[in-house]
C-alpha atoms as a PDB file:
ATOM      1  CA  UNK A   1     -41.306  16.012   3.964  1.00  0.00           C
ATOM      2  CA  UNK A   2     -43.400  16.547   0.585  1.00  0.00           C
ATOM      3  CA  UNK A   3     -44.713  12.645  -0.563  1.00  0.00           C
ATOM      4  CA  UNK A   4     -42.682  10.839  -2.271  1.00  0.00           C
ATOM      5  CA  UNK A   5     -42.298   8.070  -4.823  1.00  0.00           C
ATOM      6  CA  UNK A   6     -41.218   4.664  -3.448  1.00  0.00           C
ATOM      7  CA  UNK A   7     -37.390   4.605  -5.656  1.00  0.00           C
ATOM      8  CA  UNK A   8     -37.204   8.484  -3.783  1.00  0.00           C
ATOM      9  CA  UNK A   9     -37.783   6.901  -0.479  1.00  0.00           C
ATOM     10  CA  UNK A  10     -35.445   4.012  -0.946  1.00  0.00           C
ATOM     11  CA  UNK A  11     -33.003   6.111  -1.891  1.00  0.00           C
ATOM     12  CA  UNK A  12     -32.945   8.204   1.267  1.00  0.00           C
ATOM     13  CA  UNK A  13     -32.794   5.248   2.559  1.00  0.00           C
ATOM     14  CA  UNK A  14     -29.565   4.261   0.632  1.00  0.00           C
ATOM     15  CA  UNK A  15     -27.720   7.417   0.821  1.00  0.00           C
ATOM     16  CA  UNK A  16     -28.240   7.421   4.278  1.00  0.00           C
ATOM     17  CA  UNK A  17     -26.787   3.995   4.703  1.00  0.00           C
ATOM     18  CA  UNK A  18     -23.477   5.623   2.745  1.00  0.00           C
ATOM     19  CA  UNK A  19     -23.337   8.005   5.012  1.00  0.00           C
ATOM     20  CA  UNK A  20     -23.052   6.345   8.080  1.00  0.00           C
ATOM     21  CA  UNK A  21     -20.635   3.628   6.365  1.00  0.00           C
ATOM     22  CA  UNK A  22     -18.440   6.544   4.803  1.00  0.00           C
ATOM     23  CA  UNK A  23     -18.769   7.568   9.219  1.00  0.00           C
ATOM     24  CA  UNK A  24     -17.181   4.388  10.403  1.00  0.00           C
ATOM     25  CA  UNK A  25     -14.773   3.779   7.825  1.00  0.00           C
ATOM     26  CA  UNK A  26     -13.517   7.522   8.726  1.00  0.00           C
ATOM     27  CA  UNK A  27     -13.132   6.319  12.425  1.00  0.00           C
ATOM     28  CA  UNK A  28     -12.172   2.773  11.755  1.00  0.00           C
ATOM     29  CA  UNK A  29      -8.835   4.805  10.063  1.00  0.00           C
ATOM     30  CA  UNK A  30      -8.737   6.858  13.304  1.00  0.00           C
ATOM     31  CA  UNK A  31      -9.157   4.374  16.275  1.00  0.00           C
ATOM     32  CA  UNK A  32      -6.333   3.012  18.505  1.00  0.00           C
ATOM     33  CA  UNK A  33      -7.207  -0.092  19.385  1.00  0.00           C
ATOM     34  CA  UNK A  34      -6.924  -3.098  17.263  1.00  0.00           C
ATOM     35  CA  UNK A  35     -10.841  -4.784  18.317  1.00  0.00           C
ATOM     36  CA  UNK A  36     -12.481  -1.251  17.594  1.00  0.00           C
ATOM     37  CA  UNK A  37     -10.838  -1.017  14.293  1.00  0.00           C
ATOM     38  CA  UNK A  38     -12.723  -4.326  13.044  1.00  0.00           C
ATOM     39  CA  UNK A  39     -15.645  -3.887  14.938  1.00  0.00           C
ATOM     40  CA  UNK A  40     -15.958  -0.296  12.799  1.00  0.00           C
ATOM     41  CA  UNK A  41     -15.106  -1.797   9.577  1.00  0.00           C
ATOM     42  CA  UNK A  42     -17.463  -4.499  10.218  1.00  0.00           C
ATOM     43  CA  UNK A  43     -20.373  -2.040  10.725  1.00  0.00           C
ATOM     44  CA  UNK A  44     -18.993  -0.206   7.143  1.00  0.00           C
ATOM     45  CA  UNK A  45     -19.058  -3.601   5.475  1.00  0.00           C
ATOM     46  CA  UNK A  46     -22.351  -3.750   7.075  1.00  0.00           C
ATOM     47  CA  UNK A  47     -23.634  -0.943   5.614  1.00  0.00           C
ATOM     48  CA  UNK A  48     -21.810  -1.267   2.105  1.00  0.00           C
ATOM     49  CA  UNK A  49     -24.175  -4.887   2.379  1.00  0.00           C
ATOM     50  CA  UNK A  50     -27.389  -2.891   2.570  1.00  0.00           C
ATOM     51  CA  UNK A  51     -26.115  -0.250   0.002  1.00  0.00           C
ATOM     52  CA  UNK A  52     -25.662  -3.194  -2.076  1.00  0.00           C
ATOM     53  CA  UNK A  53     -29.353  -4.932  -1.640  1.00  0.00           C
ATOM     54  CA  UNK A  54     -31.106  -1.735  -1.980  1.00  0.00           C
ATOM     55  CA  UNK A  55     -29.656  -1.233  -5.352  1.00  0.00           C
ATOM     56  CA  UNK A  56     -30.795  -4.760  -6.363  1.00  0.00           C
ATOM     57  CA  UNK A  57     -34.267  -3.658  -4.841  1.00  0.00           C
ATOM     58  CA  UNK A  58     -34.319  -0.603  -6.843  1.00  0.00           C
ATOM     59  CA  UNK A  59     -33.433  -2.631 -10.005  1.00  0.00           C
ATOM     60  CA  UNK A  60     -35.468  -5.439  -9.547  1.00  0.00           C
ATOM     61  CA  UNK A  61     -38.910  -3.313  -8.516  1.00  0.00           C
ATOM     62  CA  UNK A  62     -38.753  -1.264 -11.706  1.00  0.00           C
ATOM     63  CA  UNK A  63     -41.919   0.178 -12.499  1.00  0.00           C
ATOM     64  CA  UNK A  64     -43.866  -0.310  -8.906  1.00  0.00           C
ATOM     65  CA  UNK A  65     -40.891   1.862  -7.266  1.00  0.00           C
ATOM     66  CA  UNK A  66     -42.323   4.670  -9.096  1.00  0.00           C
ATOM     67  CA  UNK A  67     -45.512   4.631  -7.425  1.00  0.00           C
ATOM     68  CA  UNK A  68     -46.072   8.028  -5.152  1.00  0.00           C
ATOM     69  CA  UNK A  69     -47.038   7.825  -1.398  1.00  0.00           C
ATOM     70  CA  UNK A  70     -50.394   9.434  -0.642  1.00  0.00           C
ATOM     71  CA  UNK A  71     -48.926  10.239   2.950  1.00  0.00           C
ATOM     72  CA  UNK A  72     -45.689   9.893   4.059  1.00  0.00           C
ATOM     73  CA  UNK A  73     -43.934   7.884   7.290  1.00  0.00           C
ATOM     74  CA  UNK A  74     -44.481  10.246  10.639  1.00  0.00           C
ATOM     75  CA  UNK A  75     -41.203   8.752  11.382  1.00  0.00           C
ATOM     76  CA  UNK A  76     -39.483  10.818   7.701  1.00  0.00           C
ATOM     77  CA  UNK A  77     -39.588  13.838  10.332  1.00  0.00           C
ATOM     78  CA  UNK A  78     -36.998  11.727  12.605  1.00  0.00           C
ATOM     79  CA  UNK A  79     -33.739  13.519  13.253  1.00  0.00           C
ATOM     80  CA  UNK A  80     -31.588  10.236  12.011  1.00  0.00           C
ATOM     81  CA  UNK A  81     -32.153  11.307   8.108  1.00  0.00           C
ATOM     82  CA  UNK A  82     -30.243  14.702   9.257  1.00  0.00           C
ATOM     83  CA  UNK A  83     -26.482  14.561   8.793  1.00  0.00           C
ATOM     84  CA  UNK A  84     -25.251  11.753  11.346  1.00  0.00           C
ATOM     85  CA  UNK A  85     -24.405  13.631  14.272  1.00  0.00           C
ATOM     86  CA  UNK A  86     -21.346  11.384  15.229  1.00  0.00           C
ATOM     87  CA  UNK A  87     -18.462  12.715  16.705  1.00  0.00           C
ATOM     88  CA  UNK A  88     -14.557  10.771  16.410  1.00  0.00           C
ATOM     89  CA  UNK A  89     -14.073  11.034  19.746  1.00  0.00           C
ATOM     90  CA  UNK A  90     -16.868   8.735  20.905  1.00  0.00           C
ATOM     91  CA  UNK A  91     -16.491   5.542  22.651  1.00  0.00           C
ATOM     92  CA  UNK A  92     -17.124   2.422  21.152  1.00  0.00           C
ATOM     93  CA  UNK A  93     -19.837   1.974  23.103  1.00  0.00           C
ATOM     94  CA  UNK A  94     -21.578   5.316  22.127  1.00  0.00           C
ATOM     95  CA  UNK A  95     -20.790   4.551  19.039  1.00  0.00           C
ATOM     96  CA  UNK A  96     -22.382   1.275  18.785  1.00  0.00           C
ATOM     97  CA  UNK A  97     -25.438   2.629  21.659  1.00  0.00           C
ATOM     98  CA  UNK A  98     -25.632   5.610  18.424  1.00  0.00           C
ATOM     99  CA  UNK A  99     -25.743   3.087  15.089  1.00  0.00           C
ATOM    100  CA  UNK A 100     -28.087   0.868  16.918  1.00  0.00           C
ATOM    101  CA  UNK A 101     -30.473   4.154  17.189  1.00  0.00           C
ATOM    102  CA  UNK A 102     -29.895   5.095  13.680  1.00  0.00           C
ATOM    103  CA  UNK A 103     -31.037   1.368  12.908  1.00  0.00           C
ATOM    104  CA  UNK A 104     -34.118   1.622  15.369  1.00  0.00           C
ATOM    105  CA  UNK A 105     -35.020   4.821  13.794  1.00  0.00           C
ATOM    106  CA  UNK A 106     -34.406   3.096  10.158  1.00  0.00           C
ATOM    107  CA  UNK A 107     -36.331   0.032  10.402  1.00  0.00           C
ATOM    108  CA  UNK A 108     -39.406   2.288  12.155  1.00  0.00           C
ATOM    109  CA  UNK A 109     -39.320   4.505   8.775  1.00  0.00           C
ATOM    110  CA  UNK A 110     -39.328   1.179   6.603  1.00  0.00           C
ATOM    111  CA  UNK A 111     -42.331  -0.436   8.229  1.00  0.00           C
ATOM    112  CA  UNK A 112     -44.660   2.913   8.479  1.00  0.00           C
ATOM    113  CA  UNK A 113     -43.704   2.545   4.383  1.00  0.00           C
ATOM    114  CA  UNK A 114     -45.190  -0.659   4.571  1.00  0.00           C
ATOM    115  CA  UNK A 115     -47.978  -0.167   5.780  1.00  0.00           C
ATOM    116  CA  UNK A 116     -48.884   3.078   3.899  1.00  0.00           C
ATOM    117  CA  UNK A 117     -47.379   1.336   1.063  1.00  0.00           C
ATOM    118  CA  UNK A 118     -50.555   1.923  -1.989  1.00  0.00           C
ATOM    119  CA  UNK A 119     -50.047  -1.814  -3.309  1.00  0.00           C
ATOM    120  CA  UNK A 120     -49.643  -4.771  -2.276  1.00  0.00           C
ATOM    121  CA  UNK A 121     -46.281  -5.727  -4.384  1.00  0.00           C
ATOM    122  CA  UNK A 122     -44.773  -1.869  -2.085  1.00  0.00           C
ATOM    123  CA  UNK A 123     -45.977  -3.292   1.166  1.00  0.00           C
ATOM    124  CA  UNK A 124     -44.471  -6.434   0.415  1.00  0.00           C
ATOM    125  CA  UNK A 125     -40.993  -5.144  -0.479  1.00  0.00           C
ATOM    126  CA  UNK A 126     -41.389  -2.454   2.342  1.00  0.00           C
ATOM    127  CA  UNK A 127     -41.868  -5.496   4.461  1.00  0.00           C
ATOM    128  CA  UNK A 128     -39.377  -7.869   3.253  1.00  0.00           C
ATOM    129  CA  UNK A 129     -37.003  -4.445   3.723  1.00  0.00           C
ATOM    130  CA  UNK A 130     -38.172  -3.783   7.247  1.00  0.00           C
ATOM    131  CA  UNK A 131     -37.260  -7.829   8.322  1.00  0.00           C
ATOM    132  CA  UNK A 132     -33.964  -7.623   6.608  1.00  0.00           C
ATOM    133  CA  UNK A 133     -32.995  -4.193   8.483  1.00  0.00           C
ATOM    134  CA  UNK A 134     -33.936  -5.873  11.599  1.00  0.00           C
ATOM    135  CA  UNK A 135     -31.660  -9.228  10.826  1.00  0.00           C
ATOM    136  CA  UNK A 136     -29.006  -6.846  10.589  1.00  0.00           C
ATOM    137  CA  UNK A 137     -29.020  -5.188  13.285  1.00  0.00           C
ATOM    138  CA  UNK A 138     -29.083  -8.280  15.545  1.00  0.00           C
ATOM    139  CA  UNK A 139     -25.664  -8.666  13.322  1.00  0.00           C
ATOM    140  CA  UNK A 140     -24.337  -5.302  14.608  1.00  0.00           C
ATOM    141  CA  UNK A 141     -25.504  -6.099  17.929  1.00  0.00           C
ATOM    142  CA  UNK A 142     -23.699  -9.579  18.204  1.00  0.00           C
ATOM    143  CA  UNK A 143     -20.670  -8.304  16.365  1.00  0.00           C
ATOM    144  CA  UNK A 144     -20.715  -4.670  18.945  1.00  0.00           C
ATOM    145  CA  UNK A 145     -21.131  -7.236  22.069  1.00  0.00           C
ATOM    146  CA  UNK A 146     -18.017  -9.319  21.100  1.00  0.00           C
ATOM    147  CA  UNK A 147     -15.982  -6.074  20.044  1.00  0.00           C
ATOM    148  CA  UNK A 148     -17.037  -4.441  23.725  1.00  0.00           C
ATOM    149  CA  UNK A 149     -15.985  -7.448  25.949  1.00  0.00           C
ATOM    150  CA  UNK A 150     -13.072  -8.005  24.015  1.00  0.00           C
ATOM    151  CA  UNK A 151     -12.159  -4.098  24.446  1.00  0.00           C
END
């Protein structure tokens, strides 16, 4: 992956996020039973939430999100930024053992930009990005637990 400017990165970021929310609200419509259905459009809501704050991030870092990477994340080579390999006729548990990876896999990307981050206002947005991905997922984790013993 060639370096990048911080909005560029973010935006992979983003998209990739729509992706896997435009995945689960495509198997939310397809699943049979009633707790999979919410715990699925839970994790799109989820997703359309971090959609959401990265375009405030984008907007409110302006200028700075312009500012190109010397070296990029080892991580940007991870498979997870390919097209979701998801299939409909997963379990809920792969499912949720699958999103959880594609969160790992996320919030490993965000912090490598933090810390190769050129100023101090990137690192700290990079940062502040890395703890939120993490709160999340603890979310989707909670939620995925509660959805799999109800199931």
């Amino acid at each position: 992956m060639p370096c990048r400017t911080a909005r560029q990165l973010l935006t992979l970021v983003k998209d990739f996020h729509r992706k896997l929310g435009e995945f689960y609200a495509d198997l939310a419509a397809t699943a049979e039973q009633e707790q999979v259905q919410a715990l699925l459009n839970y994790m799109r809501r989820h997703e359309e939430s971090l959609q959401g704050l990265l375009d405030r991030i984008e907007e409110a870092g302006e200028s700075h999100l312009d500012t190109w990477f010397a070296r990029m994340p080892e991580i940007a080579k991870c498979e997870c930024f390919e097209c979701p390999q998801l299939s409909r006729d997963m379990s809920v548990e792969d499912a949720v053992r699958t999103a959880l990876w594609f969160d790992d896999c996320l919030i490993e990307f965000v912090r490598e930009m933090a810390e190769l981050a050129p100023s101090e206002e990137l690192r700290e947005v990079f940062s502040s990005l890395a703890r939120m991905e993490e709160h999340e997922e603890r979310k989707v984790s909670r939620a995925a637990l509660e959805a799999t013993r109800g199931a």
